[in-house]
Protein backbone atom coordinates (compact mmCIF):
# COMPACT_ATOMS: atom_id res chain seq x y z
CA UNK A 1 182.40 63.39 87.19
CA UNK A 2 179.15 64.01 85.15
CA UNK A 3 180.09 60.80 83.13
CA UNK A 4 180.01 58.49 85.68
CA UNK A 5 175.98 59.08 86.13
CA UNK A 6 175.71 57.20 82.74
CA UNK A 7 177.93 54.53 83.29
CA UNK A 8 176.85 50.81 84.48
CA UNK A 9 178.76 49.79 86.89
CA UNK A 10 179.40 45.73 87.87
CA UNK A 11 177.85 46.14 90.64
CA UNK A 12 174.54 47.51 89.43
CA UNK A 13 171.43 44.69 88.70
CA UNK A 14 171.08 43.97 84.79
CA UNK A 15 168.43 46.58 83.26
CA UNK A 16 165.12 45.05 81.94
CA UNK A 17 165.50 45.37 78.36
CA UNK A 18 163.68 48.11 77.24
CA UNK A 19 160.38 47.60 75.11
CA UNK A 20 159.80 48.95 71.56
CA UNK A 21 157.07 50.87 71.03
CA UNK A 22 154.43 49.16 68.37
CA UNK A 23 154.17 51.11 65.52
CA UNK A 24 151.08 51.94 64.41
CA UNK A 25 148.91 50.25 61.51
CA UNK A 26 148.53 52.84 58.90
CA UNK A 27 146.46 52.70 55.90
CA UNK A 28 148.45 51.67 52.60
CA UNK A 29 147.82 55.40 51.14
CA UNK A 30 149.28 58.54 49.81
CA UNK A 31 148.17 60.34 52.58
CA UNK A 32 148.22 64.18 53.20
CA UNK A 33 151.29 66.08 53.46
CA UNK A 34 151.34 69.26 55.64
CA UNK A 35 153.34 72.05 54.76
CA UNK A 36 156.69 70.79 56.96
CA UNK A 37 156.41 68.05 54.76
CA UNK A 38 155.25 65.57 57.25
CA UNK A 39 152.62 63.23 55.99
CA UNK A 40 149.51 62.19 57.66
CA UNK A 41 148.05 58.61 57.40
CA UNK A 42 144.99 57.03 58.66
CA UNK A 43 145.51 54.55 61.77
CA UNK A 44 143.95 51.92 60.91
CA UNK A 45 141.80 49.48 63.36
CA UNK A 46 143.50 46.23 65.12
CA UNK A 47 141.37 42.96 64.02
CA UNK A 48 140.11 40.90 66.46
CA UNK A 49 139.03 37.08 66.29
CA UNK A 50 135.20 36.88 66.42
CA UNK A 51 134.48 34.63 70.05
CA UNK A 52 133.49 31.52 69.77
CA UNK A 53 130.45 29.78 71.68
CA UNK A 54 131.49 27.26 73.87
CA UNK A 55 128.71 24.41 74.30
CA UNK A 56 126.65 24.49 77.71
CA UNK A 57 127.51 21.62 79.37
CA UNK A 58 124.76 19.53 80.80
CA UNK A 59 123.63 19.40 84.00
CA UNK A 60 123.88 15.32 85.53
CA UNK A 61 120.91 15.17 88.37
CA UNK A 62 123.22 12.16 89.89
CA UNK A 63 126.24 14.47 90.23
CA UNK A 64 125.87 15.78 93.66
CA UNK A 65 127.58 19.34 93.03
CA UNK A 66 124.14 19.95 91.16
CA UNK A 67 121.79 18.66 93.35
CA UNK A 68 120.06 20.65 96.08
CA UNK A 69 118.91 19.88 98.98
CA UNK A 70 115.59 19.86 99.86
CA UNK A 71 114.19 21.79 102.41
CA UNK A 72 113.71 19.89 105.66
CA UNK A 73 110.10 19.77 106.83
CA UNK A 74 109.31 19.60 110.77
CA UNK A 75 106.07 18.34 112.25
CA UNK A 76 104.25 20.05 115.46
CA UNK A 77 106.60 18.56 117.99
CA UNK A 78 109.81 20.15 115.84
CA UNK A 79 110.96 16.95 114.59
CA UNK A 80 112.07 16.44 110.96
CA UNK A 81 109.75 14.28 108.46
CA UNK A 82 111.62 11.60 107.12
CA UNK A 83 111.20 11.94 103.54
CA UNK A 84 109.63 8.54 101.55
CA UNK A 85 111.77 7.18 97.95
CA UNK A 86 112.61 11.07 97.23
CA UNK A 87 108.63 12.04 98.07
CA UNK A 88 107.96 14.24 101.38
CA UNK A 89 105.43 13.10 103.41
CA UNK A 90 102.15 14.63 103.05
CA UNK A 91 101.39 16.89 105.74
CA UNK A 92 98.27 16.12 107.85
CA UNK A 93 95.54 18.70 107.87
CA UNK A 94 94.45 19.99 111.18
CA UNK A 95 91.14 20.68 111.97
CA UNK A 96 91.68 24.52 114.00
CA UNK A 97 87.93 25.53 113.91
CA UNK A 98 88.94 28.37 111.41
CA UNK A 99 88.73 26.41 108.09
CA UNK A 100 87.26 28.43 105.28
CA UNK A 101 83.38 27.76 104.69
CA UNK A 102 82.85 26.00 101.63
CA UNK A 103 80.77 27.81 98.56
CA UNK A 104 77.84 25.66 99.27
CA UNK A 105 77.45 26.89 103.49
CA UNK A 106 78.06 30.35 101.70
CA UNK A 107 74.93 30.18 99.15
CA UNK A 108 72.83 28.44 102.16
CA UNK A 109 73.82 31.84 104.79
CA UNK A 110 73.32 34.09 101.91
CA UNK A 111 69.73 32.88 101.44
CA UNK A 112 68.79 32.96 105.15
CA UNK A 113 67.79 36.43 104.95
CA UNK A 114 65.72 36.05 101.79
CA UNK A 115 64.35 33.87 99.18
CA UNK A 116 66.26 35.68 96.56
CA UNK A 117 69.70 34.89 97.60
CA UNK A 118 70.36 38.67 98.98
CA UNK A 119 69.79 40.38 102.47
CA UNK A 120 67.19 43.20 102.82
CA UNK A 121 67.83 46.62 104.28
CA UNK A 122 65.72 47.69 107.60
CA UNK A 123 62.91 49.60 106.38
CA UNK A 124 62.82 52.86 107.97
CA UNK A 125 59.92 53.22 110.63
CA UNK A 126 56.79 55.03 108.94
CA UNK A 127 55.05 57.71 110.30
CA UNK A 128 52.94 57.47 113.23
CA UNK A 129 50.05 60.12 111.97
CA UNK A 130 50.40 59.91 108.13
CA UNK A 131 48.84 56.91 106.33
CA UNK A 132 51.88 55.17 103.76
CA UNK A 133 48.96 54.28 101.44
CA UNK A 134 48.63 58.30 100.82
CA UNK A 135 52.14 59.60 101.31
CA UNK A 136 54.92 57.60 102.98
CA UNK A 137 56.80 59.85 105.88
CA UNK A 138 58.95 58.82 108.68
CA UNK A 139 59.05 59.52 112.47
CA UNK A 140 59.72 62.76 111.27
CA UNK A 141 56.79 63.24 109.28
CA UNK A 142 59.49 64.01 106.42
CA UNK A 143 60.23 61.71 103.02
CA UNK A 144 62.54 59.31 103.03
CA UNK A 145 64.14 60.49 99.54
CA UNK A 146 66.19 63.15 99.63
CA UNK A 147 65.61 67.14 99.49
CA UNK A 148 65.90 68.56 95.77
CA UNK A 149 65.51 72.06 96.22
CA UNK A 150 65.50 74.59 99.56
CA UNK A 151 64.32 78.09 100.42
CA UNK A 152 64.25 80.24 103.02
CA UNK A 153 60.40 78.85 104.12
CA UNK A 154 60.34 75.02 103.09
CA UNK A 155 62.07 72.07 101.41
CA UNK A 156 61.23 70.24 98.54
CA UNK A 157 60.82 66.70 97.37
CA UNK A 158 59.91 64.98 94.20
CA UNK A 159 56.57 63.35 94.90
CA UNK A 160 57.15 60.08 93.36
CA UNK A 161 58.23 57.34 95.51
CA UNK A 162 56.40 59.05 97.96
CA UNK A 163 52.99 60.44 97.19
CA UNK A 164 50.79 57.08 95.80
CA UNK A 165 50.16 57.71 91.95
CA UNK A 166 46.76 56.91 92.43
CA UNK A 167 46.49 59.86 95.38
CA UNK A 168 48.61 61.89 92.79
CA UNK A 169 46.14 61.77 90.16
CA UNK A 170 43.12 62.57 92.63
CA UNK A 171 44.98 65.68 93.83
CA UNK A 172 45.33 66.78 90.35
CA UNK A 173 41.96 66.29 89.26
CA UNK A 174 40.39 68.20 92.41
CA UNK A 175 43.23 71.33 92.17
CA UNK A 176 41.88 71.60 88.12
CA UNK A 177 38.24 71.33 89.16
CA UNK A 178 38.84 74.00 91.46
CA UNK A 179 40.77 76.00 89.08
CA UNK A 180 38.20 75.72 86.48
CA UNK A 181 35.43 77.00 88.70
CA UNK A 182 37.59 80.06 89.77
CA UNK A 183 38.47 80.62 85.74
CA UNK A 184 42.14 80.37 86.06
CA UNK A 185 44.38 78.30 84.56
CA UNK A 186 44.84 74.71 85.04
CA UNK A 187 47.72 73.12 86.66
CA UNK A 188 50.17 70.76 84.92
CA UNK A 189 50.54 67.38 86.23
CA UNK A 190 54.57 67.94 86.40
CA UNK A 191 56.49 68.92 88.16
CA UNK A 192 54.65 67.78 91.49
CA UNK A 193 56.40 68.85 94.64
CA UNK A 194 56.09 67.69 98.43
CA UNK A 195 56.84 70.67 100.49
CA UNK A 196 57.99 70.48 104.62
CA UNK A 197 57.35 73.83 106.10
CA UNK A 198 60.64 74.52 108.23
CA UNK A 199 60.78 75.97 111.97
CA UNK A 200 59.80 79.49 112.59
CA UNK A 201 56.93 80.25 109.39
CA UNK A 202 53.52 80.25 109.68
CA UNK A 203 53.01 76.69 109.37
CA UNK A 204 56.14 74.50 110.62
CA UNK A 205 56.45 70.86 109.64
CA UNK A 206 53.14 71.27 108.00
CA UNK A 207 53.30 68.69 104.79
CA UNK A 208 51.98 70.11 101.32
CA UNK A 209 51.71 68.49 97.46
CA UNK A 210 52.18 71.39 94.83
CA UNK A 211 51.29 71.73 91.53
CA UNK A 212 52.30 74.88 89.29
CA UNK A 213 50.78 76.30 86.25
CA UNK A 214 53.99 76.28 83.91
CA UNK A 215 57.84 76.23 84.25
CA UNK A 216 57.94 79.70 85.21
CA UNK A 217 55.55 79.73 88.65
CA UNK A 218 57.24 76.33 89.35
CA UNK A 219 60.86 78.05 89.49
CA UNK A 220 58.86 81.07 91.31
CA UNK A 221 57.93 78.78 93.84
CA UNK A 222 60.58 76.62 94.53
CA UNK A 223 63.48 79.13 94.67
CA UNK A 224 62.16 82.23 95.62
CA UNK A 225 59.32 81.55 97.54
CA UNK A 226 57.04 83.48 94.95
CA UNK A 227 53.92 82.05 94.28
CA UNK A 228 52.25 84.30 92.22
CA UNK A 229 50.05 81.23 90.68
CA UNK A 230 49.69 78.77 93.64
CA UNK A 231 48.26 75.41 93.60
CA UNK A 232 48.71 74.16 96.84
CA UNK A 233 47.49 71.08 98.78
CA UNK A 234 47.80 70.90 102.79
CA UNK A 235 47.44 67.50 103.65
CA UNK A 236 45.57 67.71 107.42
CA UNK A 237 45.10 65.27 109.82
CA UNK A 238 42.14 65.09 111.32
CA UNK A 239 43.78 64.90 114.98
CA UNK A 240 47.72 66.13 114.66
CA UNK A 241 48.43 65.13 118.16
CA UNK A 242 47.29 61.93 117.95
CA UNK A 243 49.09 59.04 117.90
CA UNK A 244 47.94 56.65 115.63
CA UNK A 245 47.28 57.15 111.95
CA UNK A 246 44.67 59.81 111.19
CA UNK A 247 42.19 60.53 108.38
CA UNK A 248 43.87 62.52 105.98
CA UNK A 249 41.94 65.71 105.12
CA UNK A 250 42.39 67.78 102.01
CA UNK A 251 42.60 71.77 102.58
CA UNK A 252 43.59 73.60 99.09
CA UNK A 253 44.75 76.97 98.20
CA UNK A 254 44.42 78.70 94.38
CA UNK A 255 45.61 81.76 94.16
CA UNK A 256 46.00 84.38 90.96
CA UNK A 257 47.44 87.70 92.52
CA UNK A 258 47.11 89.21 88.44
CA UNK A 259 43.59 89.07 89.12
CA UNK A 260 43.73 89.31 92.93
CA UNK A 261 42.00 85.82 93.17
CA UNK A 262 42.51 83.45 95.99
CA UNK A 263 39.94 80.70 97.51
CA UNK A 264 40.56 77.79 99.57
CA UNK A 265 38.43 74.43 99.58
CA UNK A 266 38.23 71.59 101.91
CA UNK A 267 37.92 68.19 101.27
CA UNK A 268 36.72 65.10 103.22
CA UNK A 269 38.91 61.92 103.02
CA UNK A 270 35.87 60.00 101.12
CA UNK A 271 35.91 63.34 98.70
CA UNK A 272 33.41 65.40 99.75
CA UNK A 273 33.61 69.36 99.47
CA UNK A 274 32.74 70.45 102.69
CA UNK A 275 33.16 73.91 101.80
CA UNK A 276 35.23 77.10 100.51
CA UNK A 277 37.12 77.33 103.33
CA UNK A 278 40.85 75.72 104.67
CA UNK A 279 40.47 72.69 106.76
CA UNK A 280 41.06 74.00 110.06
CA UNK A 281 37.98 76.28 110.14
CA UNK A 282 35.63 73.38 108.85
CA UNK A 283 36.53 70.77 111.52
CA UNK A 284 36.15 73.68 114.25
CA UNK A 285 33.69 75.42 113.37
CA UNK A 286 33.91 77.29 116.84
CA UNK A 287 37.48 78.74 116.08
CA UNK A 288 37.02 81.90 117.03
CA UNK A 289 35.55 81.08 120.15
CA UNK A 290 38.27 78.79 121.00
């Protein structure tokens, strides 16, 4: 019965004849023979036909497969625009208020504010007891540039662009007269310092120009509060609860604690010395009885 599995029958379908297998392309060689004696041959690679470029066919505007359409175009009611001999209509321009300002109304509102073509920043309000011709200050009595070094008793500002240069140079010149009748050493005409006295020292908000003898005192000074060569300038008005803008008095301070020197001078706005003594004392001269 096992022979029967093998048989075809006349009732079976017809078989698809079976495929043969295609034999591989080997290389016309001796090859390698193993030791079973089988030899070895390299396969070789099928050869294909290059592909050939097939010519782009050209587009025909008149065949309507390749034309588009165009987009439609709809006015303000939401009807189409008929379109004119393939042109679309131009579209009206509306007048909304919010067109852009041309370049010309720009240059004309860009010179309003001034005659150079740009606008110019508030200035700030000046002080109401310090004149700007000596030193410019604001409401606060404080310069408008900002602070450059701080301690624990005052802080510091570069006195240009705010102390005149011509004020600067009279300062100087007094401070080194001073010095030079004292016998100490002369100050040098940088760095020059505006000090503001802060809250709580002997002195608050009072305003003062220093000068300093070299690099060292000036670092003495500013950082630590050690003046062991002052050349100080209080800058008093003549009525500090006025006001209106006062007469600026000068009250200075040279000090040498090597030699245990210290005076003080005053001087009248015109420039007269009205003695060796700080401001205060020489525009009340009945301080102690006060």
């Amino acid at each position: 019965m096992s022979g029967w599995s093998s048989l075809a029958l006349a009732g079976d379908p017809p078989k698809a004849p079976v495929e043969e297998e295609k034999k591989p392309n080997y290389a016309k060689e001796k090859g390698e023979t193993a030791r079973d004696g089988t030899v070895f041959k390299r396969v070789l690679k099928e050869s294909y036909d290059e592909p050939k470029t097939v010519p782009k066919a050209e587009s025909n505007p008149s065949d309507p497969k390749t034309k588009k359409d165009a987009p439609v175009k709809y006015d303000e009611k939401g009807q189409p625009i008929e379109e004119k001999e393939g042109k679309p209509a131009k579209e009206e321009k509306k007048d909304d208020g919010q067109a852009k300002p041309s370049k010309e109304e720009k240059k004309k509102d860009a010179k309003k504010d001034d005659s150079h073509g740009a606008s110019k920043k508030a200035e700030p309000t000046p002080s109401a007891l310090y004149d700007p011709q000596v030193i410019k200050l604001d409401l606060n009595n404080r310069p408008h540039t900002p602070v450059v070094q701080s301690n624990s008793q005052a802080d510091y500002f570069l006195c240009n662009k705010t102390i005149s240069k011509k004020y600067q140079e009279i300062v100087f010149n007094e401070i080194n007269t001073f010095a030079d009748r004292m016998g100490l050493p002369r100050a040098q005409p940088m760095p020059c310092m505006v000090k503001i006295s802060k809250p709580g020292t002997k002195f608050p908000g009072a305003v003062f120009v220093e000068f300093y003898v070299d690099e060292q005192a000036a670092a003495s000074c500013i950082r630590l509060n050690n003046c062991v060569s002052a050349r100080l300038l209080m800058l008093y008005p003549k009525d500090k609860k006025a006001k209106t803008v006062q007469e600026i008095y000068r009250s200075y301070v040279l000090t040498d604690e090597r030699k245990f020197r210290r005076s003080s001078f005053c001087v009248s706005p015109d420039g007269q010395l009205l003695g060796e003594k700080n401001c205060y004392v020489s525009l009340h001269p009945d301080w102690l009885f006060n």
